[in-house]
N, C-alpha and C. Protein backbone atom coordinates (compact mmCIF):
# COMPACT_ATOMS: atom_id res chain seq x y z
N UNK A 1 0.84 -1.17 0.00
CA UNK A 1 0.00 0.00 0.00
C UNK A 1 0.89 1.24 0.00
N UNK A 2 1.12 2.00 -0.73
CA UNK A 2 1.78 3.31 -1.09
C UNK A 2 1.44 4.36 0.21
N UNK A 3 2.23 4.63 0.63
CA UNK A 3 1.90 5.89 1.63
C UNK A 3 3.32 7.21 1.83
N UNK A 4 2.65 8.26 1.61
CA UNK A 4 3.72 9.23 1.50
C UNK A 4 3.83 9.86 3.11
N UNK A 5 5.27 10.23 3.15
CA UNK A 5 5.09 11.21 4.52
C UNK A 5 6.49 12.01 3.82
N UNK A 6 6.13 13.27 4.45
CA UNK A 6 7.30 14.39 4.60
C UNK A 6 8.19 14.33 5.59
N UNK A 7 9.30 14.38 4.84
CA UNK A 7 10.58 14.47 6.31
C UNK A 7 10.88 16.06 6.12
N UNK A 8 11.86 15.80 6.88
CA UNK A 8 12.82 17.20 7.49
C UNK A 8 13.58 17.40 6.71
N UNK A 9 14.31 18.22 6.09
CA UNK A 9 15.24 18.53 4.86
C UNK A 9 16.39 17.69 5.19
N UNK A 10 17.01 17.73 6.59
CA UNK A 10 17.92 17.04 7.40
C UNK A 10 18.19 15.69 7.32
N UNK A 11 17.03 15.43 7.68
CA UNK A 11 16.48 13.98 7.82
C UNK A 11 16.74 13.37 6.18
N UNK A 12 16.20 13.94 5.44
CA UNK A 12 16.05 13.68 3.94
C UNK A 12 17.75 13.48 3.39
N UNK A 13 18.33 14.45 3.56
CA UNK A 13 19.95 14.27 3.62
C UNK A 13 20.39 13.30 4.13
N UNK A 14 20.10 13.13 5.10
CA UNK A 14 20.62 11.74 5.65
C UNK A 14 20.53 10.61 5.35
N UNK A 15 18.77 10.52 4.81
CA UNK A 15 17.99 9.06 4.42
C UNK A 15 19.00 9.15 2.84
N UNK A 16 19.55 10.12 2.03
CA UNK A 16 20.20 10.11 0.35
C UNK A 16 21.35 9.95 0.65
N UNK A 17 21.89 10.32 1.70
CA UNK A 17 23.40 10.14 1.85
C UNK A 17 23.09 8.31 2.43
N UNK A 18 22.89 7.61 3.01
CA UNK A 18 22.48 6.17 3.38
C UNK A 18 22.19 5.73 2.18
N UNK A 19 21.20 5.44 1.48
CA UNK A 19 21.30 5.03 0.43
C UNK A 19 22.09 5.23 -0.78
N UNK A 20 23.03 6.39 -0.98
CA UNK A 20 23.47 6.39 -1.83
C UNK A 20 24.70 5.33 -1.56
N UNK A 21 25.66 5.43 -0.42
CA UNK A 21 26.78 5.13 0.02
C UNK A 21 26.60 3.42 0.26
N UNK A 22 25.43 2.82 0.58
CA UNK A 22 25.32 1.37 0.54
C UNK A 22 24.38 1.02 -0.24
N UNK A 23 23.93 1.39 -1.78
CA UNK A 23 23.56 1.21 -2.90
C UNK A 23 22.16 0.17 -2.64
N UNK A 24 21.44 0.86 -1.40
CA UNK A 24 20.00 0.68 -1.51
C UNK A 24 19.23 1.30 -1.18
N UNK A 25 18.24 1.50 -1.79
CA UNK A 25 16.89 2.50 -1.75
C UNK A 25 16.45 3.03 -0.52
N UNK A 26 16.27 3.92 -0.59
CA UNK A 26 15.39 5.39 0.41
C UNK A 26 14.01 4.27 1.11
N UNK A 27 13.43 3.64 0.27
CA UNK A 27 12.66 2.94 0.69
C UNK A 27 12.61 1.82 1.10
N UNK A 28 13.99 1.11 1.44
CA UNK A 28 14.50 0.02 2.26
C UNK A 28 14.27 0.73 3.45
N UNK A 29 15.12 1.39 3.45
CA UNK A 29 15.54 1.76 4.75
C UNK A 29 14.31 2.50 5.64
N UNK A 30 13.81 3.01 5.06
CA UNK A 30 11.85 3.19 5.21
C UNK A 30 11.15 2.32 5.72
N UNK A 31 11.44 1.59 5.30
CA UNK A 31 10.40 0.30 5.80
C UNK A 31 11.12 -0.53 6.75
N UNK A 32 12.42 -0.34 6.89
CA UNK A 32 13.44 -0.83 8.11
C UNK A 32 13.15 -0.17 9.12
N UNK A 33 12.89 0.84 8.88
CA UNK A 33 12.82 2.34 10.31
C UNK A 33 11.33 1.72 10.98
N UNK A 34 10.31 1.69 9.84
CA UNK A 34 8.89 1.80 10.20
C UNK A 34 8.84 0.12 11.04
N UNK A 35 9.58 -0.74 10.00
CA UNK A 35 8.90 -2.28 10.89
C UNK A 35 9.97 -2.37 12.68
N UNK A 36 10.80 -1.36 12.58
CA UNK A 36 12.05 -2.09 13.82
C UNK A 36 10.85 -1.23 14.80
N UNK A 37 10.77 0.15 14.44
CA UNK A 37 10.34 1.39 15.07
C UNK A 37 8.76 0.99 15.70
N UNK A 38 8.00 0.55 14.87
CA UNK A 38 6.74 0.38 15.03
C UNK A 38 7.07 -0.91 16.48
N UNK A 39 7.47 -2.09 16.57
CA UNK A 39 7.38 -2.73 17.55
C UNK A 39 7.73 -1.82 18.95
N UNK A 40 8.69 -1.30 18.68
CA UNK A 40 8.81 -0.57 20.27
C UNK A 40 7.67 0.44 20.47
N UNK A 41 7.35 1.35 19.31
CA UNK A 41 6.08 1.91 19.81
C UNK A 41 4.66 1.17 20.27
N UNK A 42 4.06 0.12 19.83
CA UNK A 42 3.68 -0.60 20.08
C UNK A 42 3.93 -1.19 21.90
N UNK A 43 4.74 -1.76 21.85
CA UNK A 43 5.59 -1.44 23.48
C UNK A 43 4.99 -0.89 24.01
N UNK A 44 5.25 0.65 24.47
CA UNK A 44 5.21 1.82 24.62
C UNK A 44 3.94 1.86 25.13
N UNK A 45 3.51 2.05 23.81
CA UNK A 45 1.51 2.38 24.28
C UNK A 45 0.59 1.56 24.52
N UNK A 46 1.10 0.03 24.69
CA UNK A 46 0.23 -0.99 25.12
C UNK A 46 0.86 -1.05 26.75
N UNK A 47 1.91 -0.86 27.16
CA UNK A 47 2.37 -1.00 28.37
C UNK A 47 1.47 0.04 29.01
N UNK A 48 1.60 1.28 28.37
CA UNK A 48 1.21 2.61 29.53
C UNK A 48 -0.04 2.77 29.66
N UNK A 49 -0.44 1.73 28.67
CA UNK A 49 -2.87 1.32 28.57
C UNK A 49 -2.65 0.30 30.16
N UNK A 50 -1.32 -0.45 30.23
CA UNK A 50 -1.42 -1.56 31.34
C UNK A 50 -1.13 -0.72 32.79
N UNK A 51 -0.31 0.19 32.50
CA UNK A 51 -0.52 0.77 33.89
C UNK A 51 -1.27 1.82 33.90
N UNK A 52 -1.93 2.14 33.41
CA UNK A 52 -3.09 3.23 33.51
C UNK A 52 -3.99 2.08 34.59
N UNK A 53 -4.31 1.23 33.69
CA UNK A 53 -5.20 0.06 34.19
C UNK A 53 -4.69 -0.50 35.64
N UNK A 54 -3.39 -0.64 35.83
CA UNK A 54 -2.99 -0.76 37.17
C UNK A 54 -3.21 0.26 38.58
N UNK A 55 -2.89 1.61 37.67
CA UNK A 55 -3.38 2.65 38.71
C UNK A 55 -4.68 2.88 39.04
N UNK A 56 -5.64 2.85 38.18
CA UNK A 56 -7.23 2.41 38.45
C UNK A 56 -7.56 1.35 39.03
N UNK A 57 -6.70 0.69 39.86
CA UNK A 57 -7.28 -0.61 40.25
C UNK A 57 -7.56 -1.61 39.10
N UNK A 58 -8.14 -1.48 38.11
CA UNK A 58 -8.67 -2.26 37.07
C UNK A 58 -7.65 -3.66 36.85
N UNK A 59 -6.65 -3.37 36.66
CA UNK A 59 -5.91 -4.60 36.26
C UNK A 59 -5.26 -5.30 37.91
N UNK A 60 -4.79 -6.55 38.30
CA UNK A 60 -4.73 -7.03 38.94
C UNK A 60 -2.90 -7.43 39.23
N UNK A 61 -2.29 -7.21 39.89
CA UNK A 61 -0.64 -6.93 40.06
C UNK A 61 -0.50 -8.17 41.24
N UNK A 62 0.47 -8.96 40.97
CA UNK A 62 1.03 -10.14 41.27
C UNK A 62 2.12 -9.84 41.68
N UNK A 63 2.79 -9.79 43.54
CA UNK A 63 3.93 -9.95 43.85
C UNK A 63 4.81 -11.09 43.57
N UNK A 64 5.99 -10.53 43.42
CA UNK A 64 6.77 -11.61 42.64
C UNK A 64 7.09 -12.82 43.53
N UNK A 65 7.43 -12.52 44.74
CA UNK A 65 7.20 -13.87 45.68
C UNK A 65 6.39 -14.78 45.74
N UNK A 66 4.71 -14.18 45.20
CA UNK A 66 3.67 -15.16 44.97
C UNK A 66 3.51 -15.68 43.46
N UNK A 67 3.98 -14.67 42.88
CA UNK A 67 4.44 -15.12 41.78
C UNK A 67 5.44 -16.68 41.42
N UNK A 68 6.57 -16.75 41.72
CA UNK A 68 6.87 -17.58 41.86
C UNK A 68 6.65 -18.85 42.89
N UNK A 69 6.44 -18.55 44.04
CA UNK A 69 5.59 -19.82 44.51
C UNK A 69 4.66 -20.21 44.23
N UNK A 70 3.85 -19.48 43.40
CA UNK A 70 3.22 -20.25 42.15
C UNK A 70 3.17 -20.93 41.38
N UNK A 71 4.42 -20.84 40.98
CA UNK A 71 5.16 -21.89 39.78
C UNK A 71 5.51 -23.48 40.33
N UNK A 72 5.82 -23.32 41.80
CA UNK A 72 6.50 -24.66 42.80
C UNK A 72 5.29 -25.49 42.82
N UNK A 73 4.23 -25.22 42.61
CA UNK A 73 2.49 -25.39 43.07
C UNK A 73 2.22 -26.57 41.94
């Protein structure tokens, strides 16, 4: 699926100087940034939905001592 975004003039220099110097496309490295980048964001904003949910009471928090004597069980 084709999708455009605008960089920074900077940024853009950088992404032509990278591709030019290891003789692959602007859009390798695009889609390298977006698939490495996207998992940690992902991370990020599913963790801080889990402690939102922790600080509301809502979600349920397991000391690690019972935690693992759990496992002996």
């Amino acid at each position: 699926m084709p999708t455009s975004i605008r960089l920074a003039p900077e940024i853009e220099e950088r992404l032509d100087f990278l591709a030019a110097r290891t003789g692959r496309s602007k859009a390798y490295y695009l889609r390298e940034l977006i698939e490495r980048g996207l998992e940690d964001i992902e991370d990020y904003y599913l963790a801080a939905e889990v402690l939102e949910r922790i600080r509301s009471g809502e979600e349920e928090v397991v000391k690690s001592e019972d935690f693992w004597r759990g496992l002996d069980a």
